[in-house]
N, C-alpha and C. Protein backbone atom coordinates (compact mmCIF):
# COMPACT_ATOMS: atom_id res chain seq x y z
N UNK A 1 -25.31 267.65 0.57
CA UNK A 1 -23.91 267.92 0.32
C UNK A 1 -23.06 266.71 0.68
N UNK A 2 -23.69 265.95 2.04
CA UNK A 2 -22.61 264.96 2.29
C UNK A 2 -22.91 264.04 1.20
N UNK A 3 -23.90 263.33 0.72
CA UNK A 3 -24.10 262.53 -0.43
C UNK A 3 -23.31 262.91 -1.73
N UNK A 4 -23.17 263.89 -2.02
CA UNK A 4 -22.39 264.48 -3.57
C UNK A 4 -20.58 264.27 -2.82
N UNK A 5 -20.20 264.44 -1.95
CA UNK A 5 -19.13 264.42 -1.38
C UNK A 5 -18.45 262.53 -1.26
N UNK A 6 -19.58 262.00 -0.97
CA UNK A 6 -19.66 260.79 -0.71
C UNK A 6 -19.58 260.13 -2.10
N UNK A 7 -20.55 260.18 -2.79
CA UNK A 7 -20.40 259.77 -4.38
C UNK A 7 -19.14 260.41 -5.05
N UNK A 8 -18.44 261.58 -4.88
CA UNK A 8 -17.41 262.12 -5.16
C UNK A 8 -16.32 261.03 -5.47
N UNK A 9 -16.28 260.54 -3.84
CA UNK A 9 -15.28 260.37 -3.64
C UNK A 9 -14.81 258.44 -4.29
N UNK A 10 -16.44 258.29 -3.85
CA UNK A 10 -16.95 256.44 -4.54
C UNK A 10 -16.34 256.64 -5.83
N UNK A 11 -16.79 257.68 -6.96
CA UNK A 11 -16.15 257.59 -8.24
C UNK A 11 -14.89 257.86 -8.35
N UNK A 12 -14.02 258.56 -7.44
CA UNK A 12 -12.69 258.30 -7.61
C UNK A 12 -11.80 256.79 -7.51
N UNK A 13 -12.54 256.25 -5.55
CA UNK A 13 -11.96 255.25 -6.05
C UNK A 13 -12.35 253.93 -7.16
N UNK A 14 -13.56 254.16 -7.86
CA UNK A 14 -13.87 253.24 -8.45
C UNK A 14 -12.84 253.81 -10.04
N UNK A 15 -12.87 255.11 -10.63
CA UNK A 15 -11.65 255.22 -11.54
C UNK A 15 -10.25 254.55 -11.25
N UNK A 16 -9.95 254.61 -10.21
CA UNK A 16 -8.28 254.48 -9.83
C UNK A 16 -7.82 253.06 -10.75
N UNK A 17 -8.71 252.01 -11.11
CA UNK A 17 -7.81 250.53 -11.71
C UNK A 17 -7.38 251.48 -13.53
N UNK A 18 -8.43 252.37 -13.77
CA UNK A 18 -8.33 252.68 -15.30
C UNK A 18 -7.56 253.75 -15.06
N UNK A 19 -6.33 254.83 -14.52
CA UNK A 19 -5.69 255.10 -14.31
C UNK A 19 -4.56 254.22 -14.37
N UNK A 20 -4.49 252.93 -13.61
CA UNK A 20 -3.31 252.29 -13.08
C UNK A 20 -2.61 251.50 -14.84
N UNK A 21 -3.51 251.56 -15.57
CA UNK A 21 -3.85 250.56 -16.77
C UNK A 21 -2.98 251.83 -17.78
N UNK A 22 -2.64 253.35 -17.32
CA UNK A 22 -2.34 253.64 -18.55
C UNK A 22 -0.72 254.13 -18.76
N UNK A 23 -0.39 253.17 -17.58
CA UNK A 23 1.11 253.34 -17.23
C UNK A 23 1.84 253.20 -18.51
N UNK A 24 3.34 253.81 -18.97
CA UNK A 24 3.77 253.04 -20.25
C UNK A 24 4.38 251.97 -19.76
N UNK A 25 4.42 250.87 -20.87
CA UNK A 25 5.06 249.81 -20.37
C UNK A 25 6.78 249.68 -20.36
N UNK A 26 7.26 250.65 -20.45
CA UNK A 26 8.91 250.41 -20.12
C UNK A 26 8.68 250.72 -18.57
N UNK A 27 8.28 251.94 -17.93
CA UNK A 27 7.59 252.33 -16.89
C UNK A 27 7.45 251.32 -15.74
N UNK A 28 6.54 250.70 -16.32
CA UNK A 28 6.11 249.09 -15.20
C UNK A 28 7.03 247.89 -15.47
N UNK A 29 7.80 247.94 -16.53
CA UNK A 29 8.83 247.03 -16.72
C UNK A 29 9.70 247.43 -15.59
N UNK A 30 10.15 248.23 -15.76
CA UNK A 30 11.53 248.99 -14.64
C UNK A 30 10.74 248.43 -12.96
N UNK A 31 9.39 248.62 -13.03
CA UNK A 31 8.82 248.77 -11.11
C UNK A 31 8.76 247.21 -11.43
N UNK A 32 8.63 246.34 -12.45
CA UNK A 32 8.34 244.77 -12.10
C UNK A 32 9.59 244.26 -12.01
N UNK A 33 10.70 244.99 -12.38
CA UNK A 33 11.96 244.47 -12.28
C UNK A 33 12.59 244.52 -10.77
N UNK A 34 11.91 245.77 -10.41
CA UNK A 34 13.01 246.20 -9.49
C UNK A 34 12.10 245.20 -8.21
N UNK A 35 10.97 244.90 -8.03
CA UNK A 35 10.28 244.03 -6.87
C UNK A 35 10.83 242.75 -7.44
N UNK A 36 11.39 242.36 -8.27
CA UNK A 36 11.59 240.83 -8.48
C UNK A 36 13.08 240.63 -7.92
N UNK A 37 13.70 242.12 -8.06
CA UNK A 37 15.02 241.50 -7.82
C UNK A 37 15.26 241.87 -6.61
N UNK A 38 14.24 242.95 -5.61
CA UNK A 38 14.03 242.80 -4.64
C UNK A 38 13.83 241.68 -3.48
N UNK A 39 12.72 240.70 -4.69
CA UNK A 39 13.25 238.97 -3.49
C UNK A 39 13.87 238.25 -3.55
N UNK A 40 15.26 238.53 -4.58
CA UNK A 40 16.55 238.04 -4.48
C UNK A 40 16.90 237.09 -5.66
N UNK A 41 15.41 237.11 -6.53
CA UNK A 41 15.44 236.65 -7.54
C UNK A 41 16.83 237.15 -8.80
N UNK A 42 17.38 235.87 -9.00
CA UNK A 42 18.75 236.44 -10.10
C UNK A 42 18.32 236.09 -11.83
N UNK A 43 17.84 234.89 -12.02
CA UNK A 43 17.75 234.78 -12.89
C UNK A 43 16.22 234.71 -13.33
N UNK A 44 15.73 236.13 -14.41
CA UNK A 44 14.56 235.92 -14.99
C UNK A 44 14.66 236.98 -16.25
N UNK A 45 13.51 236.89 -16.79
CA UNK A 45 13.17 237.55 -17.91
C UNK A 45 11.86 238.07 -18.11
N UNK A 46 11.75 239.14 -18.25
CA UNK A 46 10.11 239.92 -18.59
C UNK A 46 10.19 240.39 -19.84
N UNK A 47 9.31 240.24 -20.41
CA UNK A 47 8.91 240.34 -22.37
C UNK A 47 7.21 241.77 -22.56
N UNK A 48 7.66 242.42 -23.38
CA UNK A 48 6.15 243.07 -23.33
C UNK A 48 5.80 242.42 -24.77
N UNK A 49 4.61 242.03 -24.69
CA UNK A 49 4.21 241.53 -25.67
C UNK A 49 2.55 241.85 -25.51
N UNK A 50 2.18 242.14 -27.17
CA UNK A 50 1.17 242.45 -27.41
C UNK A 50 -0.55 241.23 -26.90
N UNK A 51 -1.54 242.12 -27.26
CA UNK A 51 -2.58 241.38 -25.94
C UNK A 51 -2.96 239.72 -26.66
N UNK A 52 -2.80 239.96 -27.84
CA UNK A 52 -3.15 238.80 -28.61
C UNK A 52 -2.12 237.57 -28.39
N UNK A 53 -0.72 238.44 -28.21
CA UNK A 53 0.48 236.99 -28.17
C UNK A 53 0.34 236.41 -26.66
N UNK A 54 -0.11 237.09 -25.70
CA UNK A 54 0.01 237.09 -24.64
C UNK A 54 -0.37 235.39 -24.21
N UNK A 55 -0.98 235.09 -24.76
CA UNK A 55 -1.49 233.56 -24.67
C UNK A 55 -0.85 232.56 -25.47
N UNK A 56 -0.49 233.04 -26.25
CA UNK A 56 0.81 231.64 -27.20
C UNK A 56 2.31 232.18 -25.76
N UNK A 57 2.85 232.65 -25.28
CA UNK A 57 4.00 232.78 -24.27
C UNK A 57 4.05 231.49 -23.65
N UNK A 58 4.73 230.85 -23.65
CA UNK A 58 4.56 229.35 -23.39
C UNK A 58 5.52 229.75 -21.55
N UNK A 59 5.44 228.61 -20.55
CA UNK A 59 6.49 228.90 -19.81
C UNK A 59 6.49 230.29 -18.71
N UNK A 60 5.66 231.27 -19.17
CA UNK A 60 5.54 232.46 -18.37
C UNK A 60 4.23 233.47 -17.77
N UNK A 61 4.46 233.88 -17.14
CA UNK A 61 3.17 234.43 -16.28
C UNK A 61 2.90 236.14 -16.65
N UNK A 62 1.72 235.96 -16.51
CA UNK A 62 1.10 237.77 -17.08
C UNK A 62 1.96 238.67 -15.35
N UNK A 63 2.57 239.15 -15.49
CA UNK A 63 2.79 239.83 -14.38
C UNK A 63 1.57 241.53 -14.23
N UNK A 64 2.00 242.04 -15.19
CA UNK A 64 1.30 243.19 -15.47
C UNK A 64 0.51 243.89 -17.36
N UNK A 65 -0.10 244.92 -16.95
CA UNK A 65 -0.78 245.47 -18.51
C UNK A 65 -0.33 246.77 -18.03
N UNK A 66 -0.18 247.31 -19.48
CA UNK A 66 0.14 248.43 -19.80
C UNK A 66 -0.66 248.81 -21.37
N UNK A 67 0.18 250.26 -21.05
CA UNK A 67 -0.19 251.29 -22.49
C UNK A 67 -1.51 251.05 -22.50
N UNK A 68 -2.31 251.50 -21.74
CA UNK A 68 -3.89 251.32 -21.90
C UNK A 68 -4.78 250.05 -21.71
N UNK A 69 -3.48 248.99 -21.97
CA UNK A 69 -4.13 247.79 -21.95
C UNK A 69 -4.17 246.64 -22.99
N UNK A 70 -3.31 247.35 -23.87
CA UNK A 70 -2.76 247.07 -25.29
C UNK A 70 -1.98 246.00 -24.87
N UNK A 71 -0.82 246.42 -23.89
CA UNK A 71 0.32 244.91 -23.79
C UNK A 71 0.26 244.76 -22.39
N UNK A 72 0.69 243.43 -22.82
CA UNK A 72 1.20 243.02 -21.43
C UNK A 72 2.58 242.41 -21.01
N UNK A 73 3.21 242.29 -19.51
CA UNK A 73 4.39 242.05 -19.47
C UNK A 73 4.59 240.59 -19.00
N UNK A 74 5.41 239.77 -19.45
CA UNK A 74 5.47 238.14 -19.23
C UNK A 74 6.47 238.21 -18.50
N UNK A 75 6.55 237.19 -17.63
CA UNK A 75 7.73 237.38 -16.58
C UNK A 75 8.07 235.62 -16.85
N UNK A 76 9.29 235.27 -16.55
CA UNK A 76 10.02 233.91 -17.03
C UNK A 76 10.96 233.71 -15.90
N UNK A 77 10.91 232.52 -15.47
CA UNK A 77 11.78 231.87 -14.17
C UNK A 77 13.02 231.43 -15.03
N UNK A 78 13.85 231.98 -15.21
CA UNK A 78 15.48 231.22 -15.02
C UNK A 78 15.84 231.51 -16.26
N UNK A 79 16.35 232.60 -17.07
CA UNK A 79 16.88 233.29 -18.27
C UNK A 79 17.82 234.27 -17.66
């Protein structure tokens, strides 16, 4: 019993990243906004853009993925 309890619990936390992945992305836009402007940051810009453009974004950093994993959100210093 303790083994099935134990593995139980291993496969939960090993699900938890494919959960975190199926956030929508306005969703995680709003929580990446609100920690950026939390460190006092004034001027930036976050873009959701699909998984393919994600690499032509010149200038900006993958902050987060969303909608399954489909997009992702670009974050930009000084816009």
């Amino acid at each position: 019993m303790k083994n099935f309890i134990a593995a139980a619990v291993l496969l939960m936390f090993a699900a938890t990243p494919a959960f975190a992945q199926r956030k929508p992305c306005e969703e995680l836009l709003t929580e990446i906004d609100a920690k950026i402007q939390a460190k006092g940051i004034k001027k930036f810009s976050l873009e959701i853009v699909p998984n393919e453009k994600a690499a032509d974004v010149k200038d900006g950093k993958v902050v987060g993925t969303c909608d399954g994993g489909t997009k992702k959100i670009v974050y930009k210093l000084g816009k």
